[in-house]
PDB file of N, CA and C in Angstrom:
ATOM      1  N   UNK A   1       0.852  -1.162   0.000  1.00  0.00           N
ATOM      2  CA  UNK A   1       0.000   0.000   0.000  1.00  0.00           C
ATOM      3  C   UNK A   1       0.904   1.233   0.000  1.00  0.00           C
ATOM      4  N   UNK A   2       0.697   2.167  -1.148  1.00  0.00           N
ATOM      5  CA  UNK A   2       1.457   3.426  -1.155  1.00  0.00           C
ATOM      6  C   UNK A   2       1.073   4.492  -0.029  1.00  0.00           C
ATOM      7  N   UNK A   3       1.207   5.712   0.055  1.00  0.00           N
ATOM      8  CA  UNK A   3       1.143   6.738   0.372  1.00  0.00           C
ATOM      9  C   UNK A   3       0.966   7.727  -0.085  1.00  0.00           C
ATOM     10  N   UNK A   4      -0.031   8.905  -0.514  1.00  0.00           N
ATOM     11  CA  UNK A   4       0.201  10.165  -0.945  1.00  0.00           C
ATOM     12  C   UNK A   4      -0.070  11.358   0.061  1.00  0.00           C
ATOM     13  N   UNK A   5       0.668  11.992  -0.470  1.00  0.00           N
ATOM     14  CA  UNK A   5       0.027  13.661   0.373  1.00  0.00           C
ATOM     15  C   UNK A   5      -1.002  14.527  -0.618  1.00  0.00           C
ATOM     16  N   UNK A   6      -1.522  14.418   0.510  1.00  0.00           N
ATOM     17  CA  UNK A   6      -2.637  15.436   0.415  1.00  0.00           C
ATOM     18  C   UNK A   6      -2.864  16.599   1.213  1.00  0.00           C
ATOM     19  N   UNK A   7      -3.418  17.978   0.554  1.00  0.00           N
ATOM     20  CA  UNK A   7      -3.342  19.137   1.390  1.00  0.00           C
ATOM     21  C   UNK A   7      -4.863  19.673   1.577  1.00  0.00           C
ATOM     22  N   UNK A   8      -4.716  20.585   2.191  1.00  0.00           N
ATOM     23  CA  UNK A   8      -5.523  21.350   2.832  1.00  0.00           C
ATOM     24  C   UNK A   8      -5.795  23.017   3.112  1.00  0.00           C
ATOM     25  N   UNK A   9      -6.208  23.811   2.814  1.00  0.00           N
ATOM     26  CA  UNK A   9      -6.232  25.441   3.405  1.00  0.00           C
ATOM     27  C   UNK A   9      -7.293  25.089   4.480  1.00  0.00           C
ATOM     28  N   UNK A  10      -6.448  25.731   5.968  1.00  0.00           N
ATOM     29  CA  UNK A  10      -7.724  26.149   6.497  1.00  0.00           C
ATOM     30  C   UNK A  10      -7.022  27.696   7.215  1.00  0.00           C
ATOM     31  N   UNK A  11      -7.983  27.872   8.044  1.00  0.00           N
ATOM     32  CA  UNK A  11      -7.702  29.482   8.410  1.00  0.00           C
ATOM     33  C   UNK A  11      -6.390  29.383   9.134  1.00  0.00           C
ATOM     34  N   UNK A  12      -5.703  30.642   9.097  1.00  0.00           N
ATOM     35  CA  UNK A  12      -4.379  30.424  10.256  1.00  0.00           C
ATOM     36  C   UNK A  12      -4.666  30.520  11.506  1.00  0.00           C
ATOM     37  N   UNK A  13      -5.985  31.410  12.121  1.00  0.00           N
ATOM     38  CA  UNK A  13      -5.959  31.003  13.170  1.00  0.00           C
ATOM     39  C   UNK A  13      -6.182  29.465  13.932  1.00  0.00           C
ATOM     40  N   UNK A  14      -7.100  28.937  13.228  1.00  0.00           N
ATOM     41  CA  UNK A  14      -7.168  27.493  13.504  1.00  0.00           C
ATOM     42  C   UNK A  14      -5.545  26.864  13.535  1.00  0.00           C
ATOM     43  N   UNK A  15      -5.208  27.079  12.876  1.00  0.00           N
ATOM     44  CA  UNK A  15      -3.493  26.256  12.595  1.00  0.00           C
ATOM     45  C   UNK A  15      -3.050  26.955  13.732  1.00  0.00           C
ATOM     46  N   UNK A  16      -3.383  28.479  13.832  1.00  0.00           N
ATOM     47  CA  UNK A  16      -2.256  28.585  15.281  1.00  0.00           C
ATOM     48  C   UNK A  16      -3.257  28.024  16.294  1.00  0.00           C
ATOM     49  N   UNK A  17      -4.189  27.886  16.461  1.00  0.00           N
ATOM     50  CA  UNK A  17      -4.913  27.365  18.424  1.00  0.00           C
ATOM     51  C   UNK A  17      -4.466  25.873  17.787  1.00  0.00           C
ATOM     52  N   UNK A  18      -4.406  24.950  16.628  1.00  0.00           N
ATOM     53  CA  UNK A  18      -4.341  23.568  16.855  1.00  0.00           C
ATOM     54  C   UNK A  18      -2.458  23.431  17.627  1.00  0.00           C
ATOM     55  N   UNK A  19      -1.504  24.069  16.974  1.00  0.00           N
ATOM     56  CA  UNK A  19      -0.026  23.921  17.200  1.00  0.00           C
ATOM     57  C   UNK A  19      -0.190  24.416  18.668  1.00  0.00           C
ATOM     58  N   UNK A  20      -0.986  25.276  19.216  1.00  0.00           N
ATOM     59  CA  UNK A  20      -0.891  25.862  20.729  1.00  0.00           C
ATOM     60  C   UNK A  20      -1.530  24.883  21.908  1.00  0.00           C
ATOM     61  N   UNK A  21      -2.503  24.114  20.658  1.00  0.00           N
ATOM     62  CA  UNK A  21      -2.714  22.366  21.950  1.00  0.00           C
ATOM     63  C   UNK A  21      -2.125  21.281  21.880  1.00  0.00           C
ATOM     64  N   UNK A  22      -0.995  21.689  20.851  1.00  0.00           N
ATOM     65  CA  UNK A  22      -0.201  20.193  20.527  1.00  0.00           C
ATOM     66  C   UNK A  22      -0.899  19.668  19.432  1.00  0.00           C
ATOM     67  N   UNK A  23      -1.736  19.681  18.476  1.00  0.00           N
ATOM     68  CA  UNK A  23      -2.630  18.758  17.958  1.00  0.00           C
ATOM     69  C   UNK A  23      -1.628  18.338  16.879  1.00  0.00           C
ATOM     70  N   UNK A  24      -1.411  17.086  16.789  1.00  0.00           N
ATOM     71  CA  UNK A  24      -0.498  16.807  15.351  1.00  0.00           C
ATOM     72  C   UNK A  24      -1.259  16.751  14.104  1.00  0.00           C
ATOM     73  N   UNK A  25      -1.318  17.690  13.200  1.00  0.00           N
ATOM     74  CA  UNK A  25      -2.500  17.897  12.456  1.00  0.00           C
ATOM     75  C   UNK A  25      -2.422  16.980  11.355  1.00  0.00           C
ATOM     76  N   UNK A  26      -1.445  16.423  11.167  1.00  0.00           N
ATOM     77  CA  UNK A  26      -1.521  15.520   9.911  1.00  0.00           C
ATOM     78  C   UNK A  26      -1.829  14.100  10.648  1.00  0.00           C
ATOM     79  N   UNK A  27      -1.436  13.393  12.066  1.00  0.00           N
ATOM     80  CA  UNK A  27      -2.270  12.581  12.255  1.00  0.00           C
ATOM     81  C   UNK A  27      -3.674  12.787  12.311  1.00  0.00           C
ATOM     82  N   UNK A  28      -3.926  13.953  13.010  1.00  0.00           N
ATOM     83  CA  UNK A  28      -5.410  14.011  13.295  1.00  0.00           C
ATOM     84  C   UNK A  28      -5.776  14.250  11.804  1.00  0.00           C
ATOM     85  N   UNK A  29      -5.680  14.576  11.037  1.00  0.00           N
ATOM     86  CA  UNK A  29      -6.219  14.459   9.821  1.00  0.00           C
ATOM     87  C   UNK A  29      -6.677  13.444   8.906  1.00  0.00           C
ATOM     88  N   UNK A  30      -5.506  12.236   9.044  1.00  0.00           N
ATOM     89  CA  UNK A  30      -5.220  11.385   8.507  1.00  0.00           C
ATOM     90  C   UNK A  30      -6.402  10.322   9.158  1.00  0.00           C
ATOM     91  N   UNK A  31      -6.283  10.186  10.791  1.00  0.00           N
ATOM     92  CA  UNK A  31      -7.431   9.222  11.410  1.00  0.00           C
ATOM     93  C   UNK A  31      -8.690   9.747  11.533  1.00  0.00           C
ATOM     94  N   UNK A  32      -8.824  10.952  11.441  1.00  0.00           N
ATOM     95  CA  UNK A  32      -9.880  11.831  10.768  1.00  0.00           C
ATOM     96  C   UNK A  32     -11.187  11.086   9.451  1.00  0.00           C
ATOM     97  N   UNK A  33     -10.093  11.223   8.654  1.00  0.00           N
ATOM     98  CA  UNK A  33     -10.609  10.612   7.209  1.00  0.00           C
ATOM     99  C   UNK A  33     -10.577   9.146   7.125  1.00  0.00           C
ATOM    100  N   UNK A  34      -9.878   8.378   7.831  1.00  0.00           N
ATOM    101  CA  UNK A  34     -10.051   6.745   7.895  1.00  0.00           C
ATOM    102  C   UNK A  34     -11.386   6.687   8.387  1.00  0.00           C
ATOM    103  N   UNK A  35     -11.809   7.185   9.833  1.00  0.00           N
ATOM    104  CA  UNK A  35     -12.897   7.046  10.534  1.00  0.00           C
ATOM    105  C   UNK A  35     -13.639   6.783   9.866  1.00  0.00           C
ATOM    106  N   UNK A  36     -13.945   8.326   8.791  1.00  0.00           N
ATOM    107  CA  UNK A  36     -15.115   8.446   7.642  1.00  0.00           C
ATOM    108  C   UNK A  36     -15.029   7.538   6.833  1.00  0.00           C
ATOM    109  N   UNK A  37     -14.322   7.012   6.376  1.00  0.00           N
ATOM    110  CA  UNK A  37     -14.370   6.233   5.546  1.00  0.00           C
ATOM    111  C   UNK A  37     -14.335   5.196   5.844  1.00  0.00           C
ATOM    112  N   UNK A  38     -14.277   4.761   6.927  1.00  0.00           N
ATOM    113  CA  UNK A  38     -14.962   3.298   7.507  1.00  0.00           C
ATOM    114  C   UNK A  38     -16.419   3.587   7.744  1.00  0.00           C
ATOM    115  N   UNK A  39     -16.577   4.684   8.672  1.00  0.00           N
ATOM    116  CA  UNK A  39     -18.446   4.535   8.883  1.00  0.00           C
ATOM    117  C   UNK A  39     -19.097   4.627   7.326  1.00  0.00           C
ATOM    118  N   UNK A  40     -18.648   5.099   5.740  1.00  0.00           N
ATOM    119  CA  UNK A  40     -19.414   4.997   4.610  1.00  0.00           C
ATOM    120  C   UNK A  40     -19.551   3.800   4.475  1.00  0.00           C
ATOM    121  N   UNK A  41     -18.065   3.135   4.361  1.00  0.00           N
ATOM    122  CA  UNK A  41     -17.799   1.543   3.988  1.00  0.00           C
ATOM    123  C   UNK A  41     -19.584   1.170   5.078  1.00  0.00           C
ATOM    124  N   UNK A  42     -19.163   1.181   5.896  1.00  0.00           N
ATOM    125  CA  UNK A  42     -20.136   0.856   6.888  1.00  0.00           C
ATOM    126  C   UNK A  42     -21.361   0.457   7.027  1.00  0.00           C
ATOM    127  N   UNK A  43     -21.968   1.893   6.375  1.00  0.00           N
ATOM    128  CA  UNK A  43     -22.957   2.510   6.047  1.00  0.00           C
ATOM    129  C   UNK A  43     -23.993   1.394   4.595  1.00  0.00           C
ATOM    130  N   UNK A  44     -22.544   1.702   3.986  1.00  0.00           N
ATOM    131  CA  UNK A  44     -22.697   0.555   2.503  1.00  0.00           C
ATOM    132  C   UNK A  44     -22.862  -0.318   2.558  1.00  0.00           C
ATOM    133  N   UNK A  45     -22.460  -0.557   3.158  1.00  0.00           N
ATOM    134  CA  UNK A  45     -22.561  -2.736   4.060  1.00  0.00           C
ATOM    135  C   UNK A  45     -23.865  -2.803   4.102  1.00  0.00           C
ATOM    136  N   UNK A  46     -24.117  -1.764   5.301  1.00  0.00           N
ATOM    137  CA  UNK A  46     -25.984  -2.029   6.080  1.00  0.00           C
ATOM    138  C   UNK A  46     -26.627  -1.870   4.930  1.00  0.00           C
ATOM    139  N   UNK A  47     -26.732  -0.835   3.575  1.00  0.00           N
ATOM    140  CA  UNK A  47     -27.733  -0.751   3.112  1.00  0.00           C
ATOM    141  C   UNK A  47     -27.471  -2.271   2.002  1.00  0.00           C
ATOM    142  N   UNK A  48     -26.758  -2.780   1.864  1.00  0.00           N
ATOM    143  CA  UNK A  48     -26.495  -4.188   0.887  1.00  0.00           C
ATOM    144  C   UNK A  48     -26.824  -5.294   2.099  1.00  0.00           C
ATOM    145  N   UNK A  49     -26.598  -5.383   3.316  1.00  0.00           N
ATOM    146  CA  UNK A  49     -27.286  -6.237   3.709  1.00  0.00           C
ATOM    147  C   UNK A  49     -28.947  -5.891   3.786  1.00  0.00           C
ATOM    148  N   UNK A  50     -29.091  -4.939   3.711  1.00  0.00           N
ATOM    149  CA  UNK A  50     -30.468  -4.480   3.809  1.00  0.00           C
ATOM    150  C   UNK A  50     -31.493  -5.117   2.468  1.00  0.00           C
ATOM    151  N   UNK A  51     -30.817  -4.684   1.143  1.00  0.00           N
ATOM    152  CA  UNK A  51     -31.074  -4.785   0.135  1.00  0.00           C
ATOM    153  C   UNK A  51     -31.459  -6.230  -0.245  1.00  0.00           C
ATOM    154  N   UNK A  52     -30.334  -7.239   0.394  1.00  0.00           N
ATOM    155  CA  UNK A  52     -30.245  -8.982   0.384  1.00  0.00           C
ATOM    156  C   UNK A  52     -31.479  -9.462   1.652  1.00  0.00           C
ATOM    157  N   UNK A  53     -31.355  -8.963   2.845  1.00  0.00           N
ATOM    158  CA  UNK A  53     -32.418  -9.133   3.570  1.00  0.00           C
ATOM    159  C   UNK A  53     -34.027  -8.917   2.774  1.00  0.00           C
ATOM    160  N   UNK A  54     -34.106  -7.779   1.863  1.00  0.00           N
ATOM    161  CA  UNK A  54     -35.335  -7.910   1.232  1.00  0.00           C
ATOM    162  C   UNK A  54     -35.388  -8.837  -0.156  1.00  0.00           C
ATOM    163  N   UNK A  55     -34.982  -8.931  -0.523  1.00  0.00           N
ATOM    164  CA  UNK A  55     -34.762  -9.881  -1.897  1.00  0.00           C
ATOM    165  C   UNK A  55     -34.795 -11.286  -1.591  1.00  0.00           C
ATOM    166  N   UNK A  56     -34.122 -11.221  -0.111  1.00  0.00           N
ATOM    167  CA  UNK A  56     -34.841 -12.874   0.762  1.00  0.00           C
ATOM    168  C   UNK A  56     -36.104 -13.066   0.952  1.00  0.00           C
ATOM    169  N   UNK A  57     -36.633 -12.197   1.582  1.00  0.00           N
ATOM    170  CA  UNK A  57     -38.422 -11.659   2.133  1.00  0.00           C
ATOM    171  C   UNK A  57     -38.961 -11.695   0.462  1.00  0.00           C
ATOM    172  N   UNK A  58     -38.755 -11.430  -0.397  1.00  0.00           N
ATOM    173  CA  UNK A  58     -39.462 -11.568  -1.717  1.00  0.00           C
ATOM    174  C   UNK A  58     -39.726 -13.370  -1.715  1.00  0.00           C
ATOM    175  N   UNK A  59     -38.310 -13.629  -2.034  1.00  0.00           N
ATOM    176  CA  UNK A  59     -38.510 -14.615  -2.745  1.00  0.00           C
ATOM    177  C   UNK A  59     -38.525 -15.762  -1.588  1.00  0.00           C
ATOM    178  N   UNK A  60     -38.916 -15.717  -0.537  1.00  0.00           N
ATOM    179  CA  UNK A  60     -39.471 -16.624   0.691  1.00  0.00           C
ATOM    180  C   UNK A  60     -41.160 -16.600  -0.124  1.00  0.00           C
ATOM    181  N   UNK A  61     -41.677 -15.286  -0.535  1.00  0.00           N
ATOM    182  CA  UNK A  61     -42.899 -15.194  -0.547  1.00  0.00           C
ATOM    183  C   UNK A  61     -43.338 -15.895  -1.888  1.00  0.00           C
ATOM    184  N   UNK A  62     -42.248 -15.873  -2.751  1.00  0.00           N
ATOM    185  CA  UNK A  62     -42.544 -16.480  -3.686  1.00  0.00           C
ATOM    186  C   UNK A  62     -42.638 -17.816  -3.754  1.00  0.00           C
ATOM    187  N   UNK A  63     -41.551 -18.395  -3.256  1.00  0.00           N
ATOM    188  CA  UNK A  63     -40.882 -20.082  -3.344  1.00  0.00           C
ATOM    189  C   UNK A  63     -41.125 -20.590  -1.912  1.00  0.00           C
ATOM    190  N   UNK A  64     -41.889 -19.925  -1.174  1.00  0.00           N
ATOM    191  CA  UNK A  64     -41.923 -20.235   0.593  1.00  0.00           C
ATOM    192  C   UNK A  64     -41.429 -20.092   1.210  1.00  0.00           C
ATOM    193  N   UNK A  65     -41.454 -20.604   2.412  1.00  0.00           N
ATOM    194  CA  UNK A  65     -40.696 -19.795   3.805  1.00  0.00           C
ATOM    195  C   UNK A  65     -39.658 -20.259   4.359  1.00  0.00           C
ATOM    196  N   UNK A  66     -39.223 -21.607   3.781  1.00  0.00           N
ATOM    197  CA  UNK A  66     -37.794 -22.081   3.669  1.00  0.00           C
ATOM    198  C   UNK A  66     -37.407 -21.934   2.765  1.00  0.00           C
ATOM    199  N   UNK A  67     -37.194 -21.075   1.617  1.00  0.00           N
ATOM    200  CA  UNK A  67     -36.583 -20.977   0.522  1.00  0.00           C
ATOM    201  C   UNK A  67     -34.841 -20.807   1.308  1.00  0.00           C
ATOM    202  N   UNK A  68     -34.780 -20.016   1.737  1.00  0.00           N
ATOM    203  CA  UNK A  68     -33.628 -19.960   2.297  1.00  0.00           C
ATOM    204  C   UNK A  68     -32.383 -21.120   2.203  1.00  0.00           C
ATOM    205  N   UNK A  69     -33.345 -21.295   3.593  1.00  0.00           N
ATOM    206  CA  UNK A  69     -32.642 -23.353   4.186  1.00  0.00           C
ATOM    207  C   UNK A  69     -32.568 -23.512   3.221  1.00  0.00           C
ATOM    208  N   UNK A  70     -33.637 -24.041   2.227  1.00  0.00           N
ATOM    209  CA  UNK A  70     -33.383 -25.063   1.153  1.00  0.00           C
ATOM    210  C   UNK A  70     -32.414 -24.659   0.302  1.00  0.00           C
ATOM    211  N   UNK A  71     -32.231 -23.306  -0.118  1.00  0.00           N
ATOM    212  CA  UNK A  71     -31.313 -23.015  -1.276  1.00  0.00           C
ATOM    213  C   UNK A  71     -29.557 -23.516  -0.499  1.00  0.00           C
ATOM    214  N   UNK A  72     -29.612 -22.748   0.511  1.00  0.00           N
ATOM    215  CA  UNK A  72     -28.155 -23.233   1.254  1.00  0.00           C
ATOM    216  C   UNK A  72     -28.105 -24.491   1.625  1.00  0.00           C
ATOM    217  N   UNK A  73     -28.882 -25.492   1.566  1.00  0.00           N
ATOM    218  CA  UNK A  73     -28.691 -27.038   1.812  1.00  0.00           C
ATOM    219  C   UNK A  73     -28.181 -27.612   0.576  1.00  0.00           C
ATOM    220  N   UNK A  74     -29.175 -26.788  -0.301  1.00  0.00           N
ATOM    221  CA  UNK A  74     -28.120 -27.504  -1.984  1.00  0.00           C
ATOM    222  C   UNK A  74     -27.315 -27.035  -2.209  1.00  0.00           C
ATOM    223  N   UNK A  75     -26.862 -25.750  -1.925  1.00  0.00           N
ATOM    224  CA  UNK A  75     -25.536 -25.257  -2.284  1.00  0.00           C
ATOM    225  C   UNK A  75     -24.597 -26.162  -1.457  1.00  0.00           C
ATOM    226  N   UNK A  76     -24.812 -26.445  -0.329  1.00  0.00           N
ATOM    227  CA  UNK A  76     -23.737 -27.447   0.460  1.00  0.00           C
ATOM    228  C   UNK A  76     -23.971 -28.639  -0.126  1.00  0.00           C
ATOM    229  N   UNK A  77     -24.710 -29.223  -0.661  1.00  0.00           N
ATOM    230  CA  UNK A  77     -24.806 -30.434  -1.234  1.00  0.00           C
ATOM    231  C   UNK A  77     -23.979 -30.586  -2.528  1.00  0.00           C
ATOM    232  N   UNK A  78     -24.361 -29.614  -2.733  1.00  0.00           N
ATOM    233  CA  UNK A  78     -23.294 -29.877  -4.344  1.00  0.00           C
ATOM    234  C   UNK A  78     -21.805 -29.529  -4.287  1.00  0.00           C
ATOM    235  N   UNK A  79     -21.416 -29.363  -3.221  1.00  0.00           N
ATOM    236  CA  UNK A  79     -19.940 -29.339  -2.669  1.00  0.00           C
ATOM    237  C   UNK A  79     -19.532 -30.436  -2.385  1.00  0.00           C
TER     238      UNK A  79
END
């Protein structure tokens, strides 16, 4: 996995109160933007499990209420 830099403008006073609490601004920046971009990842997950949770509920209604079981019993079967 590489590395790039990336920048930023923000006001100078902010840059001077962050250097006057110690804040290391390029870590805090850096775990900043991971965070976010884990809670989207995240986010994305829930709505695709969401999406598969209903597409189950369909087709239970279609093929019945073990469609489920049954589909994953043959998929293990044919292994």
């Amino acid at each position: 996995m590489g590395w790039v830099t990336v920048s930023t403008r923000v006001r100078r006073e902010v840059l001077e109160k962050a250097r006057r609490y110690g804040i290391n601004i390029s870590e805090f920046l850096r775990s900043a933007l991971e965070r976010e971009v884990e809670r989207r990842e995240a986010e994305e997950l829930a709505e695709l499990a969401s999406r598969v949770a209903e597409d189950l509920r369909k087709a239970s209604q279609l093929f019945g209420d073990d469609f489920a079981a049954r589909s994953i019993r043959e998929a293990r079967d044919i292994r």
